[in-house]
N, C-alpha and C. Protein backbone atom coordinates (compact mmCIF):
# COMPACT_ATOMS: atom_id res chain seq x y z
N UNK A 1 -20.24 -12.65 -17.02
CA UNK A 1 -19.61 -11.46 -16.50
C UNK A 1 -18.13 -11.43 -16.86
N UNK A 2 -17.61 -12.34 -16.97
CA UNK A 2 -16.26 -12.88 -17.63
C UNK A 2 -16.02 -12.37 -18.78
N UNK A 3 -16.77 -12.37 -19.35
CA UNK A 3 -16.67 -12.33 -20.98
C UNK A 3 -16.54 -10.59 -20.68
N UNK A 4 -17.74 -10.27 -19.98
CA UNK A 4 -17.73 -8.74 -20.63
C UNK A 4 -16.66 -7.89 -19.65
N UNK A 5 -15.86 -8.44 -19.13
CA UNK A 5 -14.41 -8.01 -18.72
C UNK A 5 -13.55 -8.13 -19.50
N UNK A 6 -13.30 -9.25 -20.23
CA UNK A 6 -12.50 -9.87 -20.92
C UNK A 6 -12.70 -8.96 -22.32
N UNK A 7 -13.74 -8.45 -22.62
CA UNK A 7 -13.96 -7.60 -24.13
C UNK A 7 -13.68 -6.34 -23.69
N UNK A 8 -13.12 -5.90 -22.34
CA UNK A 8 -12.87 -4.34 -21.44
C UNK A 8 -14.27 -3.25 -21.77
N UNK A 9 -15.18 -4.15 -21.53
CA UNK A 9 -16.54 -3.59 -21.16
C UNK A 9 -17.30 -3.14 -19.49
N UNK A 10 -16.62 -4.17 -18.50
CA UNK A 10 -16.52 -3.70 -17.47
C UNK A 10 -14.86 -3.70 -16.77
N UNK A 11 -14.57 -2.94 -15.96
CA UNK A 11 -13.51 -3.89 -15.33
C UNK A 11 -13.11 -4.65 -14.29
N UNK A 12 -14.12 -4.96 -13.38
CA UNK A 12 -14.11 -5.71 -12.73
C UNK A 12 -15.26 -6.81 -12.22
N UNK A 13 -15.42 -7.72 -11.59
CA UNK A 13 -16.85 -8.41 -11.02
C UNK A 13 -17.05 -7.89 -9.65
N UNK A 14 -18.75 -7.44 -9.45
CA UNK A 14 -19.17 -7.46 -8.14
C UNK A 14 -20.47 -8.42 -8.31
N UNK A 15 -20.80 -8.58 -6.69
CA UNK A 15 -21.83 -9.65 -6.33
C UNK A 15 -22.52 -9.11 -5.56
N UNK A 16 -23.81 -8.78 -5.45
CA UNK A 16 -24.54 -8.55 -4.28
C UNK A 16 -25.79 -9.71 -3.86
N UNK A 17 -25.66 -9.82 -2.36
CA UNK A 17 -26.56 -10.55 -1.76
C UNK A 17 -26.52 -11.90 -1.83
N UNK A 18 -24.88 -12.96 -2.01
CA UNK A 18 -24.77 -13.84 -2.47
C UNK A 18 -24.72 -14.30 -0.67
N UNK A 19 -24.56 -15.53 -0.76
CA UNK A 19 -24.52 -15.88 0.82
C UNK A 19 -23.20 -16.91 0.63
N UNK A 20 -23.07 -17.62 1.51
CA UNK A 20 -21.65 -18.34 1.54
C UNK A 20 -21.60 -19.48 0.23
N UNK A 21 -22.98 -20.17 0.18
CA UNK A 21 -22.83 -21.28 -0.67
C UNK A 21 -22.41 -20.66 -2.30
N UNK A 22 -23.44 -19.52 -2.11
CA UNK A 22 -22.93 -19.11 -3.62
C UNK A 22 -21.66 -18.17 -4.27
N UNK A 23 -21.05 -17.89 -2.78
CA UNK A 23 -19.63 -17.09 -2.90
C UNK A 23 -18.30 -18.55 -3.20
N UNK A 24 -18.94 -19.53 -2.66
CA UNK A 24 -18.10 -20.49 -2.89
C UNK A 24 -18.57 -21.49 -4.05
N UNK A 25 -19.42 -21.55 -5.04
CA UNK A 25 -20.16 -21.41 -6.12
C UNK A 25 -19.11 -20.83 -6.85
N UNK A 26 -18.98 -19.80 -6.60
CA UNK A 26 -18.08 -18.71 -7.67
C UNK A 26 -16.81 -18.91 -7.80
N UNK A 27 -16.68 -18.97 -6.69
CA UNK A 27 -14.76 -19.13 -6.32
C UNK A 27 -14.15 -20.46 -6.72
N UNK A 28 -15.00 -21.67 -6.75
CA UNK A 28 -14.81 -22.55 -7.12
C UNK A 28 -14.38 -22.53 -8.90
N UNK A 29 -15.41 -21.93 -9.65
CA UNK A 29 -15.23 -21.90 -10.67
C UNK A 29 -14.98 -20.52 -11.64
N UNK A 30 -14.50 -19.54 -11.21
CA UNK A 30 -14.33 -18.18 -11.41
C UNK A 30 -13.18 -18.69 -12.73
N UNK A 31 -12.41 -17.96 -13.30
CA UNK A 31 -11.30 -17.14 -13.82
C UNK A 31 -11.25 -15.73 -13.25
N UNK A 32 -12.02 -15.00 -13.19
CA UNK A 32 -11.45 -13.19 -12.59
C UNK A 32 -12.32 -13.42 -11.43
N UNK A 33 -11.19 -13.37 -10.08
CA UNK A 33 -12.42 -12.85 -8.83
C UNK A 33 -13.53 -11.71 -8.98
N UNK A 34 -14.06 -12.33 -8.09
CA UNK A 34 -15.08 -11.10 -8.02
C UNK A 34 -14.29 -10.11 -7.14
N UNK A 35 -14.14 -8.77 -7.30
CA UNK A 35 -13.80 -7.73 -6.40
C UNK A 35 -14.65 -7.44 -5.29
N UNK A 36 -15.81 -7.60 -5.50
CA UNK A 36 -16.53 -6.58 -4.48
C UNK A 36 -18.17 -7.51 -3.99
N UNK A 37 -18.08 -7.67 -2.83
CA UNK A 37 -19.43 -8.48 -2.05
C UNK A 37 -20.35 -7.34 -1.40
N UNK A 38 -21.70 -7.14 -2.28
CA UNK A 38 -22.48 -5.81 -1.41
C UNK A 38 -23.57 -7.05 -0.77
N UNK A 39 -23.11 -6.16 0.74
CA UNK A 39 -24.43 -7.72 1.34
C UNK A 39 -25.65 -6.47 2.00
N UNK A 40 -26.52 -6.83 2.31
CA UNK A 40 -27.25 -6.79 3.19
C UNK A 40 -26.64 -5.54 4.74
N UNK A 41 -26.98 -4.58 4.63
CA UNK A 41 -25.84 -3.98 5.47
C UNK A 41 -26.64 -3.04 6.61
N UNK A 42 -27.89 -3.48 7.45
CA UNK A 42 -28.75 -3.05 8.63
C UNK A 42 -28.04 -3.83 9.55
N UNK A 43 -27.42 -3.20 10.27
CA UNK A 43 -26.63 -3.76 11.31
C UNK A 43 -26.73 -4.65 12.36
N UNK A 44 -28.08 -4.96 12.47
CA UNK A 44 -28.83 -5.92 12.90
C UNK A 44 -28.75 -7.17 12.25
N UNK A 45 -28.57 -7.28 11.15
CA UNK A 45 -28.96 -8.14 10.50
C UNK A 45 -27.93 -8.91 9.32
N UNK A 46 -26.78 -7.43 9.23
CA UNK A 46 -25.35 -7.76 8.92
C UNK A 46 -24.66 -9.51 9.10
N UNK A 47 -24.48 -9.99 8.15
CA UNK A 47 -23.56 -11.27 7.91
C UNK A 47 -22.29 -11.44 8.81
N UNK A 48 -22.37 -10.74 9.55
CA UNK A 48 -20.66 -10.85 10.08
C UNK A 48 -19.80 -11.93 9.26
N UNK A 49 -20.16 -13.14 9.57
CA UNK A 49 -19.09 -14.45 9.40
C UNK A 49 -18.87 -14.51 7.91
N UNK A 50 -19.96 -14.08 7.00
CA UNK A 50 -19.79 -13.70 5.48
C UNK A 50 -19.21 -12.99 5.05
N UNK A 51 -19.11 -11.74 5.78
CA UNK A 51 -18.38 -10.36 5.88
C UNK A 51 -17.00 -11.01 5.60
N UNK A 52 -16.38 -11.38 6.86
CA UNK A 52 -15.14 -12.06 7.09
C UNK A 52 -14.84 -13.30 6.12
N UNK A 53 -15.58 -13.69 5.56
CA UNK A 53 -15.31 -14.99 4.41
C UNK A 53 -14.92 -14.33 3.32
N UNK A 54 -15.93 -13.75 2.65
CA UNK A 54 -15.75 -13.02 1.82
C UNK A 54 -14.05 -11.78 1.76
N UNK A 55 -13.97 -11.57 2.74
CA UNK A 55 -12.47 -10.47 2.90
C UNK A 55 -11.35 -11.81 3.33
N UNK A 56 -11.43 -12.69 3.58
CA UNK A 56 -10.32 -13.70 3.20
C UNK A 56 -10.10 -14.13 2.00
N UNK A 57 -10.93 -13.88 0.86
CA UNK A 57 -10.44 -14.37 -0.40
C UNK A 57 -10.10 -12.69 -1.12
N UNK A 58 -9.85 -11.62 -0.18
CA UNK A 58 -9.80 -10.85 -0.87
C UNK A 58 -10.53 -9.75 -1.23
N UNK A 59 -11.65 -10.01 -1.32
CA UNK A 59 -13.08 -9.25 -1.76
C UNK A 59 -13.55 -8.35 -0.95
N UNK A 60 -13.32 -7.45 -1.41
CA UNK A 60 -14.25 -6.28 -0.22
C UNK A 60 -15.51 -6.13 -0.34
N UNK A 61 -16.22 -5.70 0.76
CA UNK A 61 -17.75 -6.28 0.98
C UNK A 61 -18.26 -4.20 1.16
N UNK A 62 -19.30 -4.49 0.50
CA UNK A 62 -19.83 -3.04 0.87
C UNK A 62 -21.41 -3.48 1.47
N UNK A 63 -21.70 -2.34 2.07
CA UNK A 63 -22.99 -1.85 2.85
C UNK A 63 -23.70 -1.41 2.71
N UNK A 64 -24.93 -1.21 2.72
CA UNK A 64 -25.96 0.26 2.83
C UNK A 64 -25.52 0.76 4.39
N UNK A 65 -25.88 2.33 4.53
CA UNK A 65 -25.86 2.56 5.56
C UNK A 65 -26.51 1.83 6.81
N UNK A 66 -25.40 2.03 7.64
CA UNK A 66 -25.96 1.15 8.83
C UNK A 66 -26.56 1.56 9.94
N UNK A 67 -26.80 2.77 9.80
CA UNK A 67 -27.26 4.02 10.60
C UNK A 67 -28.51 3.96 10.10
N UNK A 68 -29.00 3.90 9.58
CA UNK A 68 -30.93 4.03 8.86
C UNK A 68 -31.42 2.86 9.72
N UNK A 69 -31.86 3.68 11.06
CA UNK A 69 -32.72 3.12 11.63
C UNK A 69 -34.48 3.00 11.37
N UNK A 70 -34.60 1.45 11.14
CA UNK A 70 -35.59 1.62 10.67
C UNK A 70 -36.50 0.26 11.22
N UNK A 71 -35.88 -0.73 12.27
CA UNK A 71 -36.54 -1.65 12.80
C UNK A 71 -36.38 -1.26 14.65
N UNK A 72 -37.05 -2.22 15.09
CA UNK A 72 -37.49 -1.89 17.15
C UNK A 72 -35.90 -2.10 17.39
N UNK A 73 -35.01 -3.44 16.71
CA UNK A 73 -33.93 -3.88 17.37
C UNK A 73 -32.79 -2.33 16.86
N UNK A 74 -33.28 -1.86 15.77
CA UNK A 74 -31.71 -0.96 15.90
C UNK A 74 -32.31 0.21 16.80
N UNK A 75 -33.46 0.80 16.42
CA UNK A 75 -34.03 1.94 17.40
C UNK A 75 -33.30 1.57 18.95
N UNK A 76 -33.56 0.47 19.07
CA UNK A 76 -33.48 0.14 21.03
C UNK A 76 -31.34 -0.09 20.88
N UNK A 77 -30.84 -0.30 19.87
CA UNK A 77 -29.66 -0.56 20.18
C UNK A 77 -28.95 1.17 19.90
N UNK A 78 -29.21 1.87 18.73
CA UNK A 78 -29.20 3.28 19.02
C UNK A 78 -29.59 4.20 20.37
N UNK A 79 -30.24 3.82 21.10
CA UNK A 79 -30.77 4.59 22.12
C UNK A 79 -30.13 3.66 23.72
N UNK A 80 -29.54 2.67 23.13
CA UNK A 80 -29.14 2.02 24.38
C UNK A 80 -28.10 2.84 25.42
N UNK A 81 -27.84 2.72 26.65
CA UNK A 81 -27.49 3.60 27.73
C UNK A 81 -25.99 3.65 27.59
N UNK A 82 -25.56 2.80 27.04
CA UNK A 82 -24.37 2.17 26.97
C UNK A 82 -23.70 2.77 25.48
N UNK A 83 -24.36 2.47 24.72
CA UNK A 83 -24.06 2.96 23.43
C UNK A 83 -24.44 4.36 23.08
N UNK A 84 -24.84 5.10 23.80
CA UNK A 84 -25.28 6.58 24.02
C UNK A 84 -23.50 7.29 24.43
N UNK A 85 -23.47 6.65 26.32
CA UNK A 85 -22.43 7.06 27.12
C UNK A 85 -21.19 6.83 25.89
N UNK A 86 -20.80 5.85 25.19
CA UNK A 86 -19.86 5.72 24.50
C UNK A 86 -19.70 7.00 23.18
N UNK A 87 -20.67 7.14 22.38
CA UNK A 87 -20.65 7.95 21.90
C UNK A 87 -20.51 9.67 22.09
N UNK A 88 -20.84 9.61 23.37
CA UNK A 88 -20.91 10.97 23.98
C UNK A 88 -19.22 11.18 24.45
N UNK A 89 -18.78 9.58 24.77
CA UNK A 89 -17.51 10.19 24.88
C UNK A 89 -16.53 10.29 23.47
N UNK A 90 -17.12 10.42 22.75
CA UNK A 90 -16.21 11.06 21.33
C UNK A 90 -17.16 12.31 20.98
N UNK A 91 -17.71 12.59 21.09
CA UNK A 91 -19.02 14.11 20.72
C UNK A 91 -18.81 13.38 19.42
N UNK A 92 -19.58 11.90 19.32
CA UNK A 92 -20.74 11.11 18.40
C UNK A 92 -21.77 11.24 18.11
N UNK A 93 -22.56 10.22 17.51
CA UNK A 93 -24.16 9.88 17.56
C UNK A 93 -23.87 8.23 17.57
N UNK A 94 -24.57 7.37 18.35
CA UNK A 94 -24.33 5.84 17.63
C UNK A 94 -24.52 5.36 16.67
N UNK A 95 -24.99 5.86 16.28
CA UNK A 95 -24.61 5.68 13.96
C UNK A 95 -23.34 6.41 13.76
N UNK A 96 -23.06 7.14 13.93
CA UNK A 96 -21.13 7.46 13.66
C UNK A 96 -20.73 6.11 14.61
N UNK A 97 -20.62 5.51 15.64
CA UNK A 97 -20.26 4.90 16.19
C UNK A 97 -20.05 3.65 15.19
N UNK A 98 -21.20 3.28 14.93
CA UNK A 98 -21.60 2.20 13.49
C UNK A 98 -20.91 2.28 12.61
N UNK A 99 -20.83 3.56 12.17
CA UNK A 99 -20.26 3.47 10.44
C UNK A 99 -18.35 3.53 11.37
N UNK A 100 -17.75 3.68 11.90
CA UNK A 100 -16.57 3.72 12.45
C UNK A 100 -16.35 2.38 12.47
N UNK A 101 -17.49 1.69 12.98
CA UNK A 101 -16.41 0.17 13.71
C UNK A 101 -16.75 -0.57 12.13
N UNK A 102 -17.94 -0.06 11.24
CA UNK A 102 -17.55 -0.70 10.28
C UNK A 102 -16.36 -0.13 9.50
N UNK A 103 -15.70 0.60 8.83
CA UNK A 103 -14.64 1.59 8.43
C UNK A 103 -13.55 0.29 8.91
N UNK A 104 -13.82 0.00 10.58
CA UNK A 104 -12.10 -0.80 10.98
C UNK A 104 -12.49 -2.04 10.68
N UNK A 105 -13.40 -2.51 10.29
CA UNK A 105 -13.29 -3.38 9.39
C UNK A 105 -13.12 -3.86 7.78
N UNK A 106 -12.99 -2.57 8.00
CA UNK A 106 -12.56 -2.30 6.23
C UNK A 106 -13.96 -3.02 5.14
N UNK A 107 -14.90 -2.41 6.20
CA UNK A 107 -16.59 -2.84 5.62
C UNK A 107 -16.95 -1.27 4.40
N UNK A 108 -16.77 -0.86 3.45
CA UNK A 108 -17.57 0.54 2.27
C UNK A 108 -19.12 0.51 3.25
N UNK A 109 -18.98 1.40 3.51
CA UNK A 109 -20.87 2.01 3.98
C UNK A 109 -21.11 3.10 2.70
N UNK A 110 -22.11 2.36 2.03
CA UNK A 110 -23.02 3.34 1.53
C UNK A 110 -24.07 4.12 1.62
N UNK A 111 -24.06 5.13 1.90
CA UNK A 111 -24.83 6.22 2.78
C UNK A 111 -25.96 6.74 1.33
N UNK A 112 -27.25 7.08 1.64
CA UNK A 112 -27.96 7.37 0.95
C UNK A 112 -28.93 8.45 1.41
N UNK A 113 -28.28 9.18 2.43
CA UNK A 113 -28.84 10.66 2.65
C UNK A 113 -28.71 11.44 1.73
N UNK A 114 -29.51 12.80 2.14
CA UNK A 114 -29.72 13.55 0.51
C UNK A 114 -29.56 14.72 1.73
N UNK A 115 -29.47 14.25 2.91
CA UNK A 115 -29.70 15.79 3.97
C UNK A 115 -28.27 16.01 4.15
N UNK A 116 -27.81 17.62 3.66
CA UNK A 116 -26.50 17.73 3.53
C UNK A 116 -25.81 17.52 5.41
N UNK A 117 -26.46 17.74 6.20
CA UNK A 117 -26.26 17.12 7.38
C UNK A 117 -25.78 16.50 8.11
N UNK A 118 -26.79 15.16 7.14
CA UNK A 118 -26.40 13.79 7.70
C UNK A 118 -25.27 13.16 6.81
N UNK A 119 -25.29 13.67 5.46
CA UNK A 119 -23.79 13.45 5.07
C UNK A 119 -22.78 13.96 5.52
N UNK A 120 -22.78 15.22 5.81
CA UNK A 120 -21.55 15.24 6.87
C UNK A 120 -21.64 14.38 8.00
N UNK A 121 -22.10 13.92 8.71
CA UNK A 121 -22.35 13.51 9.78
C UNK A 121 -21.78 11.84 9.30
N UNK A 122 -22.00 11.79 8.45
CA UNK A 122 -21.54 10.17 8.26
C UNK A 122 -20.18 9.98 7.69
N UNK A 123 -19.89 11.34 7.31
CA UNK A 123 -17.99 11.41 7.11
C UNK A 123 -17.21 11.41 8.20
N UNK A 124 -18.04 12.06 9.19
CA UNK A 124 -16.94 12.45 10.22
C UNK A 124 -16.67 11.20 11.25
N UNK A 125 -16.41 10.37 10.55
CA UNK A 125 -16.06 9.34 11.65
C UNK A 125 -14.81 9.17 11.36
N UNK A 126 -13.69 9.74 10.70
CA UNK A 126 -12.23 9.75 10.93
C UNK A 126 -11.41 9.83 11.58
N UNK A 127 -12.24 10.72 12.82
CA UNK A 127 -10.95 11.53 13.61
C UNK A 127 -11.33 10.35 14.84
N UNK A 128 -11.25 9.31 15.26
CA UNK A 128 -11.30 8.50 16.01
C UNK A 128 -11.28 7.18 16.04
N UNK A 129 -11.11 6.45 16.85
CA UNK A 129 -11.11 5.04 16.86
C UNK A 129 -11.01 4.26 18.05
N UNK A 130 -12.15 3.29 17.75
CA UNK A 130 -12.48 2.48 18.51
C UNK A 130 -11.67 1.00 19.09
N UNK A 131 -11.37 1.08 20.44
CA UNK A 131 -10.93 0.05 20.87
C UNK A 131 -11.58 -1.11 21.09
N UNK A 132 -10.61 -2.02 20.83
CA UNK A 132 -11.24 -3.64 20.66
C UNK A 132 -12.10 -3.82 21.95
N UNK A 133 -12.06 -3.27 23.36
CA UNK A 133 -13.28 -3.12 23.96
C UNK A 133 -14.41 -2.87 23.65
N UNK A 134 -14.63 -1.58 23.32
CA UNK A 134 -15.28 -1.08 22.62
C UNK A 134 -16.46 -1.74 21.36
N UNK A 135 -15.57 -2.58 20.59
CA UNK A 135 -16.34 -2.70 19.27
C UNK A 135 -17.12 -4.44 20.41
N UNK A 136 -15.95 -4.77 21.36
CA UNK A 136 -16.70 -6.26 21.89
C UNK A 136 -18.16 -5.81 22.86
N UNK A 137 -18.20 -4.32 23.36
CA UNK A 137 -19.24 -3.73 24.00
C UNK A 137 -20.28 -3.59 22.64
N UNK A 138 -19.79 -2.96 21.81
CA UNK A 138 -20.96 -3.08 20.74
C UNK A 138 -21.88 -4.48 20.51
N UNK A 139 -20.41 -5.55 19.61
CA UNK A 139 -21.50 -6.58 19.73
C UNK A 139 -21.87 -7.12 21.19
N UNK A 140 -21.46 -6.74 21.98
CA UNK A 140 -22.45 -7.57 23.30
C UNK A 140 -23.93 -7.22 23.43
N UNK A 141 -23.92 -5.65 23.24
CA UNK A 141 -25.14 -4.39 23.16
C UNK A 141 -25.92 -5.78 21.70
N UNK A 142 -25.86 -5.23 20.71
CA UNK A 142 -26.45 -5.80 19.75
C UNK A 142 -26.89 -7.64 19.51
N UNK A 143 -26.06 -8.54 20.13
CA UNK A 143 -26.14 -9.70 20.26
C UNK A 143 -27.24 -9.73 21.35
N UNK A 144 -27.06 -8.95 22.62
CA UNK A 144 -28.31 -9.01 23.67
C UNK A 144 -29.65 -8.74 22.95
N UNK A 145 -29.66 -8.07 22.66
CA UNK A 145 -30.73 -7.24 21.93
C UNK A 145 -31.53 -8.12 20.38
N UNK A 146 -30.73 -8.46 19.88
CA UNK A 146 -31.48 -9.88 18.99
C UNK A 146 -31.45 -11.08 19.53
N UNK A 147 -31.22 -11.48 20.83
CA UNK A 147 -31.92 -12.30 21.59
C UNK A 147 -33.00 -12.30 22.23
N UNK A 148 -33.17 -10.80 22.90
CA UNK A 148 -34.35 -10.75 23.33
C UNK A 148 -35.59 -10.54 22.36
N UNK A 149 -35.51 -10.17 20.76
CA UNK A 149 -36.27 -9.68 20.08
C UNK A 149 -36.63 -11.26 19.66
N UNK A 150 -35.26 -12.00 19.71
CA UNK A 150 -36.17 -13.29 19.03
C UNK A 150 -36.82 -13.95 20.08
N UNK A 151 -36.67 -13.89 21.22
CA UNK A 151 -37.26 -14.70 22.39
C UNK A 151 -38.61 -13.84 22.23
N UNK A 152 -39.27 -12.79 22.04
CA UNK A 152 -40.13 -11.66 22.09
C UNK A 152 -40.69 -12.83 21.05
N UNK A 153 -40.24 -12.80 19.50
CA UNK A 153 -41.05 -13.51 18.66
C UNK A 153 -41.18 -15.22 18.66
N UNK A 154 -40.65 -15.85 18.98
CA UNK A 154 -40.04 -17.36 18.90
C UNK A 154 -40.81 -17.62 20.33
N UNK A 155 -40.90 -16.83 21.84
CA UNK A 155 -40.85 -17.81 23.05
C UNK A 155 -39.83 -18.10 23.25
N UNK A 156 -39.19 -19.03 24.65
CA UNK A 156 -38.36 -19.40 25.07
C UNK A 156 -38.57 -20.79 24.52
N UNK A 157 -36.71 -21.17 24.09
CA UNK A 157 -36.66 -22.24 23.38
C UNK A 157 -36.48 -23.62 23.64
N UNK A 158 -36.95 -23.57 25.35
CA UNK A 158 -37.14 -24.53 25.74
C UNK A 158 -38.31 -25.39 25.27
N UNK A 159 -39.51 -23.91 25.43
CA UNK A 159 -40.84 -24.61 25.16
C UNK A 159 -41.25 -25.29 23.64
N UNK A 160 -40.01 -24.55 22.93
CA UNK A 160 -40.87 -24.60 21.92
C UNK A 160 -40.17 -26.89 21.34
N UNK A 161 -39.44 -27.43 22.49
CA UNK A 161 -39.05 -28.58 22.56
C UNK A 161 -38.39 -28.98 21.21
């Protein structure tokens, strides 16, 4: 990938779906950083601590939309009572809520609606912002919620000794 920068065939390096060992793989032995980390971006399931690794060397990390609900854990964290009331107090949806607290993390969401709609709907998360309450109510909402889904699949991890 070096090379075909170096001949001004591309101009920069991106990586998608690398995980820590192989971001530090790279970095170890690079000449041109990589610019850009596209991970995995269902909000459920989002890298956080990679997220944040990756944007300490620099690298901005992009997303798929994080709003495409499409598993039980985001359905139940979209519809949660808590994350409803919050959104209602900005005249939201909790997917604007989503794509916002990613935005203040300086996370690219790539949105792949075709419904002129919901693309608006996924711009308009500008005119607001979320307080560090706020985003710690999110992950509390979402951290609860993939605990209970893994206790649902796994059992309690006592038993499993």
């Amino acid at each position: 990938m070096e090379r075909l920068v170096d001949a001004g065939l591309v101009r920069s390096i991106g990586l998608s779906n690398f995980n820590r060992n192989h971001l530090d793989r790279i970095i170890k032995i690079c000449n041109i950083k990589p610019v850009m980390l596209h991970l995995e971006g269902v909000f459920m399931t989002l890298d956080e601590e990679l997220a944040g690794y990756a944007q300490s060397f620099g690298i901005q990390v992009s997303v798929h939309d994080l709003s495409s609900s499409t598993t039980k854990e985001e359905n139940e964290f979209l519809e949660n009572k808590d994350v409803c009331k919050m959104a209602r107090a900005y005249h939201k949806t909790p997917a604007q809520l989503l794509i916002r607290q990613a935005v203040q993390r300086d996370i690219i969401v790539l949105s792949h609606s075709t419904d002129p709609q919901r693309i608006r709907a996924n711009i308009d998360v500008f005119d607001f912002e979320l307080t560090s309450d706020e985003v710690e109510k999110l992950e509390e909402v979402k951290t609860t919620i993939k605990k209970k889904h893994r206790t649902e699949i796994l059992g309690n991890s006592k038993s499993l000794g």
